[in-house]
Structures are given as structure tokens and as C-alpha cells.
Protein backbone atom coordinates (compact mmCIF):
# COMPACT_ATOMS: atom_id res chain seq x y z
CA UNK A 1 -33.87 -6.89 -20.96
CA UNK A 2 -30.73 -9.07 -22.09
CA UNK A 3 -29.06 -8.95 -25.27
CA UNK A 4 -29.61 -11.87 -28.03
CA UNK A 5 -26.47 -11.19 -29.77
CA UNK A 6 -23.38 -9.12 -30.27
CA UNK A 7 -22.73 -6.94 -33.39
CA UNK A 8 -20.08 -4.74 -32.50
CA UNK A 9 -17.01 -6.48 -31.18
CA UNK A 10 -13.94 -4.70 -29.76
CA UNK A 11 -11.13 -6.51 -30.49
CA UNK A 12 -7.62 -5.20 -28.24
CA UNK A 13 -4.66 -6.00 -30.21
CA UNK A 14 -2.03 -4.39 -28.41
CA UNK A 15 -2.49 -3.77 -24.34
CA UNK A 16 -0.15 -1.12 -23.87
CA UNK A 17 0.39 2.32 -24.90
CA UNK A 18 2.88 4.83 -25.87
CA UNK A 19 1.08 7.82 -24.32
CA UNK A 20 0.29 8.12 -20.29
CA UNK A 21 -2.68 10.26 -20.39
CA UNK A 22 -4.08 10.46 -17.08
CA UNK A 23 -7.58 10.09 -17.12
CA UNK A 24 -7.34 6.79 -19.20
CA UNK A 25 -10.23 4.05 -18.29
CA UNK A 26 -7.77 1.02 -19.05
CA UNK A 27 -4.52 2.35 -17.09
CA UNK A 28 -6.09 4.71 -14.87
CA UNK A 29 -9.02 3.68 -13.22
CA UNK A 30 -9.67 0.71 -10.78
CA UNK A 31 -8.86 -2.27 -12.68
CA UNK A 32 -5.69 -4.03 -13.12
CA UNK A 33 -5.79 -6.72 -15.46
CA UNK A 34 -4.16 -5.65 -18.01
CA UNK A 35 -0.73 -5.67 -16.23
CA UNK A 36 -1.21 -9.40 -16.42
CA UNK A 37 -2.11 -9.64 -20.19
CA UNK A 38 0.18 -10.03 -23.22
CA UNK A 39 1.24 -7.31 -24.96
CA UNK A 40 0.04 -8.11 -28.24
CA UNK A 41 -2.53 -10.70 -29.46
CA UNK A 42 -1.02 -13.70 -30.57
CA UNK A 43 -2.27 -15.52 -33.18
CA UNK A 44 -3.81 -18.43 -31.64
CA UNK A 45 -6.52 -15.83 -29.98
CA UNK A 46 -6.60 -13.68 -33.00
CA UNK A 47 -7.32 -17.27 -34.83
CA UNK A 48 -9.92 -18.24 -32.17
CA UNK A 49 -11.65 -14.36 -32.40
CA UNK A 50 -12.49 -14.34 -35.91
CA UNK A 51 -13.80 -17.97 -36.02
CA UNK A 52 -16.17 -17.24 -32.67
CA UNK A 53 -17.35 -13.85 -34.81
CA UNK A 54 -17.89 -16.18 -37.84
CA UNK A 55 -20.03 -18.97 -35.62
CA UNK A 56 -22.17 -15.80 -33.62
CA UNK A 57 -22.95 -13.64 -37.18
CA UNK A 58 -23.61 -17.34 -38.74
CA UNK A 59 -26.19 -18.42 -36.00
CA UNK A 60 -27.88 -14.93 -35.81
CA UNK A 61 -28.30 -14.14 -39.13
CA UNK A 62 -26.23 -10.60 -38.54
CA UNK A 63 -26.39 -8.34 -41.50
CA UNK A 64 -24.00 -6.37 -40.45
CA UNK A 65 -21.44 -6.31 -38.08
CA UNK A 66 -18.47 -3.68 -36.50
CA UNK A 67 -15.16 -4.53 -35.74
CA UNK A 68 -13.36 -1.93 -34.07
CA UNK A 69 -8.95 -2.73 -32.89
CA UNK A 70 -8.70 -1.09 -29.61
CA UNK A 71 -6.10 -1.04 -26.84
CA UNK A 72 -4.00 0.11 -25.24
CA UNK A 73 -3.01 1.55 -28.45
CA UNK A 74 -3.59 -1.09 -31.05
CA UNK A 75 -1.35 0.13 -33.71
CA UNK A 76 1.37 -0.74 -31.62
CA UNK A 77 0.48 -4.18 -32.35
CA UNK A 78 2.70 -3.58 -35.97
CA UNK A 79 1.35 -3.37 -39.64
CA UNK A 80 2.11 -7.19 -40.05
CA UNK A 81 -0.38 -8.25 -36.70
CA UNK A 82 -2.96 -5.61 -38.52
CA UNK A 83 -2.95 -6.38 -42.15
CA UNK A 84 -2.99 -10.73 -40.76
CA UNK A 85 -5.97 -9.72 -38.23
CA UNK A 86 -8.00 -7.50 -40.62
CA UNK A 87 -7.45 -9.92 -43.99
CA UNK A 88 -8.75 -13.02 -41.65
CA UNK A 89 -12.20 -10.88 -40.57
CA UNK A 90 -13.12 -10.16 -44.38
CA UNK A 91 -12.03 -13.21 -45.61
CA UNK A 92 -14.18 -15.51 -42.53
CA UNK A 93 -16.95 -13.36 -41.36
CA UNK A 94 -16.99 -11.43 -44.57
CA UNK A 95 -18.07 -15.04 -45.98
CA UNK A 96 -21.41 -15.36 -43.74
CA UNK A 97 -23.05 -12.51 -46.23
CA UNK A 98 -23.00 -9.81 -43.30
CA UNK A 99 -21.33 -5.96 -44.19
CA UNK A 100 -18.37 -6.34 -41.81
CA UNK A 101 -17.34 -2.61 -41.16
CA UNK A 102 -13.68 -2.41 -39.68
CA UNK A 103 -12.49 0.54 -37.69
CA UNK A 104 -9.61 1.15 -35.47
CA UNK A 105 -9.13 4.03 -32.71
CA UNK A 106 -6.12 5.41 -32.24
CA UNK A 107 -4.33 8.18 -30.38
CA UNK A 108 -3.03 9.23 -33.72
CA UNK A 109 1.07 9.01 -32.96
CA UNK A 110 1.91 6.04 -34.93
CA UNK A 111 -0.65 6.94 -37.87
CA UNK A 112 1.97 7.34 -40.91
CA UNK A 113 1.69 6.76 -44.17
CA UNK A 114 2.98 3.28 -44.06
CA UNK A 115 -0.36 2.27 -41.31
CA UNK A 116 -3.23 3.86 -43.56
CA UNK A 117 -1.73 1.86 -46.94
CA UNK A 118 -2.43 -0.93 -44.77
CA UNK A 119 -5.60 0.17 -43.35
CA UNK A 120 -6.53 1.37 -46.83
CA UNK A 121 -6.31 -2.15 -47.63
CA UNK A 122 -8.76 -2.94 -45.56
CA UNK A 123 -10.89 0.06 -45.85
CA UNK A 124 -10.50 0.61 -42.37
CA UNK A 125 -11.86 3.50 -40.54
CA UNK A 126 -9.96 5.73 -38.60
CA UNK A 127 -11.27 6.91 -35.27
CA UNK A 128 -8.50 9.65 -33.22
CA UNK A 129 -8.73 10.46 -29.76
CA UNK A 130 -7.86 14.90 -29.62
CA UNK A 131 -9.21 16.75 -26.99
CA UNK A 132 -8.95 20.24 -28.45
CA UNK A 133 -6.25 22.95 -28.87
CA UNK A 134 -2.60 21.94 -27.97
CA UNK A 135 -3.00 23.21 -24.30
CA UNK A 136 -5.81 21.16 -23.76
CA UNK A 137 -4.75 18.10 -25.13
CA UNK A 138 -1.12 18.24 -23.99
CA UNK A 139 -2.53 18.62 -20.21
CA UNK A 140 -3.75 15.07 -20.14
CA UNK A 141 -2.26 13.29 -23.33
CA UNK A 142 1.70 13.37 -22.73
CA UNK A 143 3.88 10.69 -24.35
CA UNK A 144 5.01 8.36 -21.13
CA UNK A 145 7.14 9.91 -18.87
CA UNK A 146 6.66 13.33 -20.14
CA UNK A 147 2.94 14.13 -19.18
CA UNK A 148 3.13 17.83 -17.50
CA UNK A 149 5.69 18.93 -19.99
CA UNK A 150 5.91 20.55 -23.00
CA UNK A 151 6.72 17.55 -24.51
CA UNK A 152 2.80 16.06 -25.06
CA UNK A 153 1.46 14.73 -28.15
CA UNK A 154 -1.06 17.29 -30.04
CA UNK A 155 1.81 18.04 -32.58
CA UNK A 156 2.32 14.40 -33.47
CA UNK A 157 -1.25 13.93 -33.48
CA UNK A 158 -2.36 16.90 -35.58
CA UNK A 159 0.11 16.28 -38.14
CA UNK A 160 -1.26 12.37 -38.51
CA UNK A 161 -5.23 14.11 -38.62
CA UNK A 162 -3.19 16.24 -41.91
CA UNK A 163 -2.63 13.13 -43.30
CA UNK A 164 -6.01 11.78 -42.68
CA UNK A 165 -7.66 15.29 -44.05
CA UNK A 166 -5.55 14.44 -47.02
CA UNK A 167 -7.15 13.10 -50.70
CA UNK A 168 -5.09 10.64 -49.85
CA UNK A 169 -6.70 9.26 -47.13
CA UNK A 170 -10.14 11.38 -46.39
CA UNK A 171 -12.25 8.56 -47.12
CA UNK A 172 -10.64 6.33 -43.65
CA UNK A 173 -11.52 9.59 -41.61
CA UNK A 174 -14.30 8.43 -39.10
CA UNK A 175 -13.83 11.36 -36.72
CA UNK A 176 -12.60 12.24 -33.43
CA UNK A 177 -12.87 11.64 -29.74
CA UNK A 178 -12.74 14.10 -27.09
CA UNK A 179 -13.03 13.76 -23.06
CA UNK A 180 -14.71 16.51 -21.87
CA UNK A 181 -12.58 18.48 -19.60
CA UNK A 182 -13.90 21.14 -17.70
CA UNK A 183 -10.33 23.32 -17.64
CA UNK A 184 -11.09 23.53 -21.77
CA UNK A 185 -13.03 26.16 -22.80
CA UNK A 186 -16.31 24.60 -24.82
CA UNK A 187 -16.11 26.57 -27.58
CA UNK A 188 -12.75 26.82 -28.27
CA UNK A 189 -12.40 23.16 -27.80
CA UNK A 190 -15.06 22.51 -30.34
CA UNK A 191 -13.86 25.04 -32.90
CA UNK A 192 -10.03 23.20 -32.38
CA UNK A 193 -11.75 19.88 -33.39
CA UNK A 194 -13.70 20.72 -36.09
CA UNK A 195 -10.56 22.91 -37.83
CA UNK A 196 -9.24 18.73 -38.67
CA UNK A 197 -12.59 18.37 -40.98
CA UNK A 198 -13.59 15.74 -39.09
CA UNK A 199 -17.20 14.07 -40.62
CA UNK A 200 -17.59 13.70 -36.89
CA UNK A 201 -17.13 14.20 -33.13
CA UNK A 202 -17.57 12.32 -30.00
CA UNK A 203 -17.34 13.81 -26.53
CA UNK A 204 -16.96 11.32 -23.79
CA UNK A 205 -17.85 11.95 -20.17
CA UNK A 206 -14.66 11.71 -17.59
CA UNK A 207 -15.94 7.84 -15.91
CA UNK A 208 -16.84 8.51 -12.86
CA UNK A 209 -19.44 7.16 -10.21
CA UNK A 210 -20.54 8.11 -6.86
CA UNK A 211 -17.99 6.93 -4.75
CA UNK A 212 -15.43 8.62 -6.99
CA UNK A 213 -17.19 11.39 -8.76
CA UNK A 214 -15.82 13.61 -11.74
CA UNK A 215 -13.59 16.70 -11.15
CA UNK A 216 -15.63 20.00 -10.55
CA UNK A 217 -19.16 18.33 -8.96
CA UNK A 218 -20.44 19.62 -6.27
CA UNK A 219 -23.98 20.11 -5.06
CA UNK A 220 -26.23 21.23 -7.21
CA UNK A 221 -24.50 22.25 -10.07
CA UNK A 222 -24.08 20.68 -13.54
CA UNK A 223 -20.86 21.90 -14.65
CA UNK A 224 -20.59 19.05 -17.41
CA UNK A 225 -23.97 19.74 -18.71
CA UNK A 226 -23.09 23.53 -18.97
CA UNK A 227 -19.86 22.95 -21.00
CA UNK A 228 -22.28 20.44 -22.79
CA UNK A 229 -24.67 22.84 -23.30
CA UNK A 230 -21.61 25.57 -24.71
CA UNK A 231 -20.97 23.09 -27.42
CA UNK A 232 -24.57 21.96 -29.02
CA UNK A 233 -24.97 26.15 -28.95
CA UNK A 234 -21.97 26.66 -31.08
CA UNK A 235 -22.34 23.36 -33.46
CA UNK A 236 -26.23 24.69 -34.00
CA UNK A 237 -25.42 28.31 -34.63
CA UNK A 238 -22.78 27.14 -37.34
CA UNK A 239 -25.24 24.77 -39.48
CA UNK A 240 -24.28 21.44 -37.50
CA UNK A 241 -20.84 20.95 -39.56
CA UNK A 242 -19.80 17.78 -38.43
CA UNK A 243 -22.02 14.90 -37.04
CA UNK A 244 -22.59 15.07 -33.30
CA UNK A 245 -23.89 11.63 -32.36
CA UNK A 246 -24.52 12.65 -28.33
CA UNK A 247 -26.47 15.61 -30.04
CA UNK A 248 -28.35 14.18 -32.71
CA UNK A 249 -28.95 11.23 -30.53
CA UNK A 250 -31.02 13.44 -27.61
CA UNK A 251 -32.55 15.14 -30.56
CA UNK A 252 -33.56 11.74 -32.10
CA UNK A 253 -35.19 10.53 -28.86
CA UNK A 254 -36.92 13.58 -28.01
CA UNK A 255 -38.53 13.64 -30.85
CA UNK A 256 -39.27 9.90 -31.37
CA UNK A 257 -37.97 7.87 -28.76
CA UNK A 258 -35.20 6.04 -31.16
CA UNK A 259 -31.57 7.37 -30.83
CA UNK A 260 -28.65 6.72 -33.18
CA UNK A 261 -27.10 4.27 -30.70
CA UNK A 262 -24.90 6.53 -28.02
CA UNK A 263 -23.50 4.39 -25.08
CA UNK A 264 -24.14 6.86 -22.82
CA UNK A 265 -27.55 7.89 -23.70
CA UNK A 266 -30.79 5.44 -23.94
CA UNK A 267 -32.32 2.26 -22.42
CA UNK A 268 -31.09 -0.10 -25.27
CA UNK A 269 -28.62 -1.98 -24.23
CA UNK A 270 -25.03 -1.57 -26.04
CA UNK A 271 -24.35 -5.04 -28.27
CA UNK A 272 -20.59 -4.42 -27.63
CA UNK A 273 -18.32 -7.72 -26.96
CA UNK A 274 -14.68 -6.92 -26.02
CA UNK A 275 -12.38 -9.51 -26.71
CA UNK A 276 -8.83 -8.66 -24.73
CA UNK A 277 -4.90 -9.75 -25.58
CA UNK A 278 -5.48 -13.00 -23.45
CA UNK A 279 -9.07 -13.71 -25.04
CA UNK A 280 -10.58 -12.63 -21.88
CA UNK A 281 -13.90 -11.41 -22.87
CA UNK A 282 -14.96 -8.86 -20.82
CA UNK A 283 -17.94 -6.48 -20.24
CA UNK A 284 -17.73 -2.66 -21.29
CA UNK A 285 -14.37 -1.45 -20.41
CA UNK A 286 -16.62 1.48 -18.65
CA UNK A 287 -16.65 -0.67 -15.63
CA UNK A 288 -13.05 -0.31 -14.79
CA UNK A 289 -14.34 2.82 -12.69
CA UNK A 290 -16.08 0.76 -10.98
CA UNK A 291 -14.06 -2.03 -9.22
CA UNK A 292 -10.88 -4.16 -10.04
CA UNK A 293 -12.37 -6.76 -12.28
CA UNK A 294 -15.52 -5.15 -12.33
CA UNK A 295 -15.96 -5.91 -16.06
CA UNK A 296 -14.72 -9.14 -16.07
CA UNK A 297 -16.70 -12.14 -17.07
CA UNK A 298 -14.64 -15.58 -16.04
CA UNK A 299 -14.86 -16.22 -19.64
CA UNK A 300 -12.59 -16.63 -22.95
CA UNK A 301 -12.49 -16.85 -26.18
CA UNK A 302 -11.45 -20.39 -25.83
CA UNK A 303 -14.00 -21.45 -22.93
CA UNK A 304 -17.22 -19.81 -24.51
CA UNK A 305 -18.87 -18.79 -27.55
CA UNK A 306 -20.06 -15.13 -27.71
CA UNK A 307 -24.10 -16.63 -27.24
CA UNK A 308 -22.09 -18.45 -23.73
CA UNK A 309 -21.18 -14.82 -22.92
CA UNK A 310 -24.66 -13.46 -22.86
CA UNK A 311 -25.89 -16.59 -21.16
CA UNK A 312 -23.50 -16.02 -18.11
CA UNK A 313 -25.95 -14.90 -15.18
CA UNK A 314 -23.90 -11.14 -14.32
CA UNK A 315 -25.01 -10.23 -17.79
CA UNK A 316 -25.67 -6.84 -17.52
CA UNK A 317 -29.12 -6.37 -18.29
CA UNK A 318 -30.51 -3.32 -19.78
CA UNK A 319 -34.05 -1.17 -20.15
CA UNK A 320 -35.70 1.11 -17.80
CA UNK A 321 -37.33 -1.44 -15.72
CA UNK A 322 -34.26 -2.03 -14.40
CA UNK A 323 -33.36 1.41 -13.12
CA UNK A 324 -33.67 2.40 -9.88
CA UNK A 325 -36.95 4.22 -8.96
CA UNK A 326 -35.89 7.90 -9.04
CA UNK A 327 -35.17 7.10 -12.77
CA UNK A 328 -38.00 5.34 -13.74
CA UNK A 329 -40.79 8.37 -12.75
CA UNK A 330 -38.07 10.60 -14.14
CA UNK A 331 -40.09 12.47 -17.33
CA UNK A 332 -36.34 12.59 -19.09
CA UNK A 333 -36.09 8.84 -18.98
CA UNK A 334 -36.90 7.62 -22.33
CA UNK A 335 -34.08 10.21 -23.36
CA UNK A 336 -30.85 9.62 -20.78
CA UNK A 337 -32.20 6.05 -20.03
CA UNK A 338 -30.62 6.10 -16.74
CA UNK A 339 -27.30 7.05 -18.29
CA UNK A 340 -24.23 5.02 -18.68
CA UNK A 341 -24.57 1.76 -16.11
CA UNK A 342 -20.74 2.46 -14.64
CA UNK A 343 -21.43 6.48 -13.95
CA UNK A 344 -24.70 4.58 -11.75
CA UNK A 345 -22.40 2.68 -8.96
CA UNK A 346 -21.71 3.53 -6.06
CA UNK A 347 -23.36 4.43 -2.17
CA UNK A 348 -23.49 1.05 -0.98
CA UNK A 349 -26.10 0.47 -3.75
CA UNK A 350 -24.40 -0.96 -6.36
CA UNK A 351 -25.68 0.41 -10.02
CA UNK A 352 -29.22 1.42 -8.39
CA UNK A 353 -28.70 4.99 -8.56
CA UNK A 354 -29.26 7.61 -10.83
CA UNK A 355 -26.02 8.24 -13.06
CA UNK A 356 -23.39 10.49 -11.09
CA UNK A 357 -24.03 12.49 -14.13
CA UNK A 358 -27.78 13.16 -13.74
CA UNK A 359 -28.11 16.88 -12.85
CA UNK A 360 -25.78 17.01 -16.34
CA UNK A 361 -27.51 15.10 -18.62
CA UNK A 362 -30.92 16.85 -17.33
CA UNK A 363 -29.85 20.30 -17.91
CA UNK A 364 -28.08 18.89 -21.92
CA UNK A 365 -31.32 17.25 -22.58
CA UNK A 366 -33.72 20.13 -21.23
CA UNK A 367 -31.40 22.61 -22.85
CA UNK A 368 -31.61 20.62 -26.37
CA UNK A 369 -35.43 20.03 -25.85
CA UNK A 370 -35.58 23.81 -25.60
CA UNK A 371 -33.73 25.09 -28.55
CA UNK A 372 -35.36 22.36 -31.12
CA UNK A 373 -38.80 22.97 -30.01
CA UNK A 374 -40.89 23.50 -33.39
């Protein structure tokens, strides 16, 4: 199954960042590119962005559509490249009649007061990567040059979720991403997250595939899916304060096949265009785990429109029939849908393999299944 059009599109205004944290899927992993791209977006490809979103929500019909700044760290890109950027997407798309919902995620460091008036502006939702307590944040997310130190980032970060948390600002507050991290005790990572207020929480998997699995697999265990497991026991025993989408979205499926649209999680395919600082479009930055320019496409924003993208023949094409056969006479199927396509490579196989983090997503899922039986 293919894709017939985008609605989400990650745009990366800045391609750089002011942290070093060492698990990141841009800086970290396998590809390269960005070492080759501009800095920031100039205008010419932020001009040539918003009029290739007008022309794809125009011929589709799109109700609505997302528009989330990304980087590297995006607001490193300056207030000025922002308020231009987000002023151009209402005004042009905003015309076609589609909701156009703008978010940005951020590490946090540069959120002042002087960002959200501008991103109030544009009521633009604010999404902050925090993976827990101070220790288990700072192990990972140091500023550059300082990772290892005391010197890390959850104090610049927590004070910027205060301001968020604020009257002020509460309404931009979309919630908060954390990597799992197997050193971080579950519960005491979720209870550090959900002391910000957040109206929600993401937990990422580490990318990983077979030929470079994730820290702490081995045999049969699921280590992931335990810590996994830790956390949907603790957010269910306290009356589900915050919106889990991983959660709800196993919950959702189990119980009719239709999930709240998690990457990692079902056979629908993710309608996710990512536009870089170059207008290279690009598949899902995932793929960086898997090979240097694994996610690229050959195209632009100036050599193809977003239907020219989908069109290309490495599309990645999505829907169980085209897992590999352990998946599809897997009962659990119409619930992990194979997983996320870059945690499948690897073996000599390419992506026909069960995700690397099967045995995980089996024991969340079975777990889940379990404790919301009725």
C-alpha cells in the first residue's frame, strides 16, 4: 500500500544543534548529510516549501494538515526565520480552507519568553524532548562539548517547561518526548515527566536494527518491553493523567483495529514528508539507522512536487502484506504492524524481518491486552 498524499510535513529550519546528545538519529546514527546542508533555511526554500504545501493540500482536498519545525534544533533558526516561516504557512496554505496546525519540537534551551510571544503568534505548539529526572537526562543530553559532565541541560530545560506550565503559555504545551533508556528507572522516569503537567507524553524507542541492535538485547529477553510494561502499570494505576499515545494507541487497536496514529505501532503507513535546510526531501529521518543516505530520495523541493515524491519507485510502501512472513501469521500483527520499517533492517535481508524490537513490543502489547481485558 502507497500513500496518496502527505498531511504532516516536517519542515527543518535550522540543521544544527546546541546540545550533543548521544543517541541523536540526525548526528548520531549512519547518515551524514547534514554536514553538507545549510545551517538555516533560506528563504528561497522556505518560499518554495510553503507554495509546494499550498499546490499538494489544494489538489487533495486536505482538511487538515500538520506542520511541525524540526532540526537540528529549529529554534536556532532565530525568531525573525520563525515568525517569516510560520506567517507564510497561515497566510498560503491557511487560504486552501484546510486547519493548518503548527507545532515545533524543541530541546527546550532556547525556549524564553521572547520565542513563545512569537510562537504565541502563531499558536504554535510546543513539543520538548526530557528524558526524566536530571540524572537521566543529563547522561545523554549535554550541551556540546560538555556531555558526561555536570554541566548537561535538564536545568535549562526544566526551567523553559516552567514557563510553558505557566498561564502564560499552558495553552502552546503539546507535551514531551522521552527516549527510553534502560539505565532510567520506569517509574521514576515517568513520575519526573509528568511533575511538568504535560497534556502528554511520548516515549521513543532507541533506533536500532539488527545489524546494530539497541543497548541491553540479548537473547530472549525484552528488556524494552519490561521498562515499557513499568510505565503503562504506573500511568493506569494513577487514572491515566496525561495522554499516552503508544498506550492508548495498542489499546485502540486491540480493541478495534484503528490506532491514534503512532509511527511505531500499526500497518498504516505514516503521511510524514520531511523537507530539509537544502529542500532535500527525504524519507522518515528513522532511516538514518539504517544506512548513509538511507532516507534519501534524489529529490527537492525545487525538482518535484510532494505527489512526484510519492510517485518515486523506493517509496516506502506500507501494510501487512508487505511484511515478511514471520509477521504476517503473527496473531499480534494488526496491533505492532510489523513495527517501525527502520528497527526491520538488517541480516542481509534488507527490511524483511521482524522489527529488532519484536520480543518488546509482544510482551507491551500482551501485557496491555492483559490488564484491559473486560
Amino acid at each position: 500500500m502507497r500513500l496518496s498524499a502527505f498531511d504532516q510535513f516536517v519542515v527543518k529550519l535550522h540543521s544544527r544543534c546546541n546540545l550533543a546528545c548521544d543517541y541523536c538519529y540526525v548526528f548520531e546514527l549512519r547518515d551524514t548529510g547534514w554536514r553538507n546542508r545549510p545551517r538555516t533555511m533560506p528563504a528561497a526554500v522556505r518560499e518554495k516549501t510553503v507554495a509546494r504545501m499550498t499546490e499538494h493540500v489544494r489538489r487533495h482536498g486536505l482538511r487538515r494538515v500538520r506542520v511541525i519545525l524540526h532540526g537540528g534544533e529549529p529554534l536556532l533558526a532565530g525568531t525573525a526565520v520563525i515568525d517569516d516561516f510560520a506567517a507564510s504557512v497561515r497566510r498560503t496554505v491557511g487560504a486552501t480552507g484546510a486547519r493548518v496546525e503548527l507545532a515545533v519540537q524543541t530541546n527546550g534551551t532556547l525556549l524564553t519568553d521572547a520565542v513563545l510571544d512569537v510562537l504565541h503568534r502563531h499558536d504554535m505548539c510546543v513539543g520538548v524532548s526530557l528524558d526524566g529526572d536530571a540524572e537521566g537526562h543529563d547522561r545523554h543530553r549535554g550541551r556540546r562539548g560538555t556531555r558526561g559532565t555536570s554541566r548537561g541541560s535538564h536545568a535549562q530545560v526544566t526551567a523553559a517547561l516552567a514557563r510553558l506550565d505557566s498561564p502564560r503559555h499552558r495553552r502552546l504545551f503539546g507535551g514531551l518526548l522521552c527516549t527510553v533508556d534502560l539505565a532510567n528507572p520506569p517509574r521514576q522516569t515517568y513520575d519526573a515527566l509528568v511533575a511538568h503537567h504535560p497534556p502528554a507524553v511520548d516515549f521513543l524507542l532507541p533506533h536500532a536494527t539488527w545489524d546494530a541492535p539497541p543497548a541491553g538485547r540479548s537473547g530472549t529477553r525484552a528488556p524494552y518491553g519490561d521498562w515499557l510494561c513499568e510505565v503503562f502499570d504506573r500511568w493506569d494505576a494513577t487514572g491515566r493523567p496525561v495522554r499516552v499515545r503508544l498506550f492508548e494507541s495498542v489499546i485502540d487497536l486491540i480493541r478495534s483495529g484503528v490506532g491514534a496514529g503512532v509511527e511505531t505501532l500499526g500497518a498504516l503507513p505514516a503521511a510524514v514528508a520531511v523537507i530539509e535546510t537544502d529542500g532535500a526531501l527525504v524519507w522518515t529521518d528513522s532511516l538514518n539507522a539504517v544506512a548513509d543516505g538511507a532516507s534519501h530520495t534524489g529529490a527537492t523541493i525545487f525538482s518535484h512536487s510532494f505527489d512526484g515524491v510519492l510517485a518515486l519507485p523506493d517509496a516506502p510502501e506500507h501494510g501487512i502484506g508487505t511484511l515478511c512472513p514471520t509477521c504476517r501469521s503473527c496473531p499480534l500483527v494488526d496491533v505492532c504492524g510489523g513495527g517501525l520499517r527502520a528497527h526491520r533492517h538488517g541480516r542481509g535481508r534488507g527490511f524483511a524481518n521482524p522489527s529488532v524490537y519484536c520480543l518488546d513490543l509482544t510482551r507491551l502489547i500482551r501485557h496491555i491486552r492483559h490488564r484491559t481485558a473486560t
